[in-house]
Protein backbone atom coordinates (compact mmCIF):
# COMPACT_ATOMS: atom_id res chain seq x y z
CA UNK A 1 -17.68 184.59 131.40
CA UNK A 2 -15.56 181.38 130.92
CA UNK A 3 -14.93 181.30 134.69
CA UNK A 4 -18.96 181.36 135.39
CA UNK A 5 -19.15 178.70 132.54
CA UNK A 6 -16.58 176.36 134.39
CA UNK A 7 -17.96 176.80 137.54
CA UNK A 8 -21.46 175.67 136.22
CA UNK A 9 -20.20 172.92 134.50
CA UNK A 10 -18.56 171.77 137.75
CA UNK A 11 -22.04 171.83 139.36
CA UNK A 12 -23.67 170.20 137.14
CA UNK A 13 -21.51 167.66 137.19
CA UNK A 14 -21.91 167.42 140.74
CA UNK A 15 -25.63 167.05 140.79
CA UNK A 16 -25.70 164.57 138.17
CA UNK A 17 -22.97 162.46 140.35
CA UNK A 18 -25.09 162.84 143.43
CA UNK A 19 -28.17 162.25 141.72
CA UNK A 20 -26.98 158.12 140.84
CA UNK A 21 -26.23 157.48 144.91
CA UNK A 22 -28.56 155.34 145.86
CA UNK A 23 -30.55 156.71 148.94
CA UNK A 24 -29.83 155.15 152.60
CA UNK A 25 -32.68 153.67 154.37
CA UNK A 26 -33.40 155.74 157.76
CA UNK A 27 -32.18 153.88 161.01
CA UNK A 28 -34.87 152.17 162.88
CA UNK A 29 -34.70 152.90 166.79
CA UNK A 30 -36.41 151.27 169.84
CA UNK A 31 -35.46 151.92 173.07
CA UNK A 32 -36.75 150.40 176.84
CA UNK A 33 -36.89 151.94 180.33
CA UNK A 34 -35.63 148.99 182.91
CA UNK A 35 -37.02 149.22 185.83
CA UNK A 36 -36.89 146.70 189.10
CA UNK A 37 -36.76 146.75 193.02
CA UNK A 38 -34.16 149.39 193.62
CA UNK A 39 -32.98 149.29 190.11
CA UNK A 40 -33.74 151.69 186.95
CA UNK A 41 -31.86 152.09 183.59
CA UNK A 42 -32.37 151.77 180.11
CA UNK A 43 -31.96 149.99 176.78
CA UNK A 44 -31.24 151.59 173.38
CA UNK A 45 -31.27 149.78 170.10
CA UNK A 46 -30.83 151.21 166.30
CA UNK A 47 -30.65 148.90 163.31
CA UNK A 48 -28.56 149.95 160.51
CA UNK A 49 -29.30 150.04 156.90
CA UNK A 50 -27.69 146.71 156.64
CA UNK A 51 -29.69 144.34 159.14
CA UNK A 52 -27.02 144.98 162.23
CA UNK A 53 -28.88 145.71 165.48
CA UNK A 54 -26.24 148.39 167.88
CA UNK A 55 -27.76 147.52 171.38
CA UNK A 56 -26.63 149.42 174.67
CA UNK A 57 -27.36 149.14 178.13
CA UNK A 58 -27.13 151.38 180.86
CA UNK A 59 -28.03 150.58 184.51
CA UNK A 60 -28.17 151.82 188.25
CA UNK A 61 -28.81 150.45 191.31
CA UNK A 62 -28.60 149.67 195.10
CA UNK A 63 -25.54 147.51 194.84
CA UNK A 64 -27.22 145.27 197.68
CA UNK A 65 -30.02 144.30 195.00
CA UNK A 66 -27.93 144.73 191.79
CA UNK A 67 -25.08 143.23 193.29
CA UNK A 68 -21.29 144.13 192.12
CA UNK A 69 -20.42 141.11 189.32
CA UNK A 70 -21.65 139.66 185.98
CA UNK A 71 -25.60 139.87 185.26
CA UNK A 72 -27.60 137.95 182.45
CA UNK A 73 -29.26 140.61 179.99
CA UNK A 74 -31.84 138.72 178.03
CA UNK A 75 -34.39 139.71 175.29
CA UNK A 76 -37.32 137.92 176.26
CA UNK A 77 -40.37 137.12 174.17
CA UNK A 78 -43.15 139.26 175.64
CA UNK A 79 -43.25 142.66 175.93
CA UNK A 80 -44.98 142.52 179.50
CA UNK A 81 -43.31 143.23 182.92
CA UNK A 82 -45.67 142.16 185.52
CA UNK A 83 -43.79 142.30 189.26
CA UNK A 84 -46.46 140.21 190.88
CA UNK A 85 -45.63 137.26 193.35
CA UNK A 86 -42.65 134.99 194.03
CA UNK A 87 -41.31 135.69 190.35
CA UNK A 88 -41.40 139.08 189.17
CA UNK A 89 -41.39 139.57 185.57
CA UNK A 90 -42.79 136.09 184.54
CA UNK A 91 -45.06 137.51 182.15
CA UNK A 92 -42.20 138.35 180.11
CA UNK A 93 -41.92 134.87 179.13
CA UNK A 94 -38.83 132.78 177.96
CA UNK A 95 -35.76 133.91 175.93
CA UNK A 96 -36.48 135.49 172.70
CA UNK A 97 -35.85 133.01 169.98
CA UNK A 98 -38.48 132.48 167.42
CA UNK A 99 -38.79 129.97 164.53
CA UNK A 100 -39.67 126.11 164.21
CA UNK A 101 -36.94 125.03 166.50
CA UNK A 102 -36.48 128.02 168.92
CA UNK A 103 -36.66 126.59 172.49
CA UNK A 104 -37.50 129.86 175.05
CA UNK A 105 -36.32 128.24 178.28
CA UNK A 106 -33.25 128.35 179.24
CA UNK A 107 -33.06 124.68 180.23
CA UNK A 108 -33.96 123.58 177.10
CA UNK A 109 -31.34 121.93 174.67
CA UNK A 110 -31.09 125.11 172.97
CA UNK A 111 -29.12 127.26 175.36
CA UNK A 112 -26.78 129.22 175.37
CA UNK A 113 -27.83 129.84 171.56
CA UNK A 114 -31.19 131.86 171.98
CA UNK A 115 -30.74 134.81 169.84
CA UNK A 116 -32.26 136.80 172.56
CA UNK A 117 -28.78 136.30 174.54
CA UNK A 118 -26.75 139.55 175.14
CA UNK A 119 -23.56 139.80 176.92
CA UNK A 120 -23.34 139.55 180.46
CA UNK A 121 -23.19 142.63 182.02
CA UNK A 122 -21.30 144.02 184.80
CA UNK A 123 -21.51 146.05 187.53
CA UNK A 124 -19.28 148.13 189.47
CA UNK A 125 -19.28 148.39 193.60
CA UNK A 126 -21.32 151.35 193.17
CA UNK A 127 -24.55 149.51 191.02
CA UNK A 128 -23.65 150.87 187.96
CA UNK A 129 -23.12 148.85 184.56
CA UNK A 130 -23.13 149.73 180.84
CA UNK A 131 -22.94 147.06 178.04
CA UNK A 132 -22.90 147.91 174.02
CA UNK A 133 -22.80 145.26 171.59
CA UNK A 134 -23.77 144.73 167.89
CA UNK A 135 -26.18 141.60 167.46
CA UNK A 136 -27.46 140.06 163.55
CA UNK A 137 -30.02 137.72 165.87
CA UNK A 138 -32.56 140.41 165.98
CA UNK A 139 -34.10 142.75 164.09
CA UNK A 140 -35.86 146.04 164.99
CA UNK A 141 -37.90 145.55 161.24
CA UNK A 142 -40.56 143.36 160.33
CA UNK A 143 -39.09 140.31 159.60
CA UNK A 144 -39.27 136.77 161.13
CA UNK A 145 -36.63 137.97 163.76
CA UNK A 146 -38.51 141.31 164.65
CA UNK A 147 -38.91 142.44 168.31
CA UNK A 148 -42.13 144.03 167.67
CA UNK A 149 -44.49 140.75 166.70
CA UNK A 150 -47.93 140.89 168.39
CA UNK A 151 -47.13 140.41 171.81
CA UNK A 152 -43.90 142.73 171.63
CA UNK A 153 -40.47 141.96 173.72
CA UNK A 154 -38.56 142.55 176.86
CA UNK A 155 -35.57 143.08 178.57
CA UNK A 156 -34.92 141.36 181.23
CA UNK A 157 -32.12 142.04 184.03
CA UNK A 158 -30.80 138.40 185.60
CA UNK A 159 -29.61 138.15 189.58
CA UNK A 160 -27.06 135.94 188.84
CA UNK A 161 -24.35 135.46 185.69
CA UNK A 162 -25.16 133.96 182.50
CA UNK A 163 -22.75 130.91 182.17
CA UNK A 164 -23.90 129.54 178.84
CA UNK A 165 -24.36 126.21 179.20
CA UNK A 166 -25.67 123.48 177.05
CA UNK A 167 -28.31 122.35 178.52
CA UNK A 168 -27.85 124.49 181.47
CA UNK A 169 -30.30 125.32 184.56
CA UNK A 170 -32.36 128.65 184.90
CA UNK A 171 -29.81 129.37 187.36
CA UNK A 172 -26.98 128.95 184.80
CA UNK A 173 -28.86 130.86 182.56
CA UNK A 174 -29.12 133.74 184.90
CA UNK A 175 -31.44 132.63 187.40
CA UNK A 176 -33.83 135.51 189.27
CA UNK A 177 -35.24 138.68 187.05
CA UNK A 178 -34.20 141.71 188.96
CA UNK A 179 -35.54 144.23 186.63
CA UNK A 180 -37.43 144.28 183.32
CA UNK A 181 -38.43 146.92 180.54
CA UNK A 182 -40.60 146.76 177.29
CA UNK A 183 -38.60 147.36 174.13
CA UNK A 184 -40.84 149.85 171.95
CA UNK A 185 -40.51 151.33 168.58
CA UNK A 186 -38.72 155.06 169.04
């Protein structure tokens, strides 16, 4: 009997330890399909329980369109990816970067700083590229530097490398969109 009487003693100590942990807020998760001329991959984002967005990219392509090197990968500020015309993906807008001083353009005075601005990415001889990075710029949560505001966001696939320069041209800055995808809530 004094064996049962430790052994429930011990649990109850346990569940009255586990009881005072203070409960962890569920990831939040958002994820995009990239897709261009000749080009398809994705984007995956989760946001921890302490504001730090994990973002990953994975791409394919015909290395004659998504050509072996460094590649811009930009958040951009509308969650639209139009192909249409001379420059596929306008609708997308400028670089994600909201607030009172937040310039969107890449030849503004604000570049390289946009906090829309992911690493370059690079791709192999075959077309394929994978980036992972950890960003505090964004946030996957409602909050002034939320992805999801009313008009959503977008990834955005550059022809050229982003050289981050201040104040650079759009062809510093990555110059053509090859490819585009629409960041949504998972």
């Amino acid at each position: 009997m004094k064996f049962f009487h430790i052994i429930a003693c011990l649990f109850l100590i346990l569940l009255t330890s586990c009881a005072g942990l203070p409960d962890k807020s569920p990831e939040i998760k958002a994820q995009a399909k990239i897709q261009g001329n000749g080009i398809t991959g994705t984007l995956q984002a989760i946001q921890s329980d302490k504001g730090f967005v994990w973002v990953a990219v994975d791409l394919k392509g015909d290395p004659k369109i998504l050509t072996p090197g460094l590649h811009g990968v930009h958040i951009h500020e509308k969650g639209e990816c139009v192909r249409e015309g001379e420059k596929p993906f306008k609708s997308a807008g400028g670089h994600f970067d909201p607030g009172p001083k937040g310039d969107t353009f890449p030849v503004e005075n604000n570049h390289p700083y946009h906090l829309g601005d992911l690493p370059n990415i690079k791709i192999d001889p075959i077309g394929k590229g994978r980036i992972e990075t950890f960003s505090s710029s964004v946030s996957l949560s409602n909050n002034p530097l939320s992805l999801f505001d009313a008009d959503k966001s977008a990834v955005i696939i550059h022809k050229l490398e982003d050289k981050r320069k201040s104040p650079g041209t759009a062809e510093e800055a990555g110059g053509g969109r090859l490819a585009c995808g629409i960041i949504e809530l998972m």
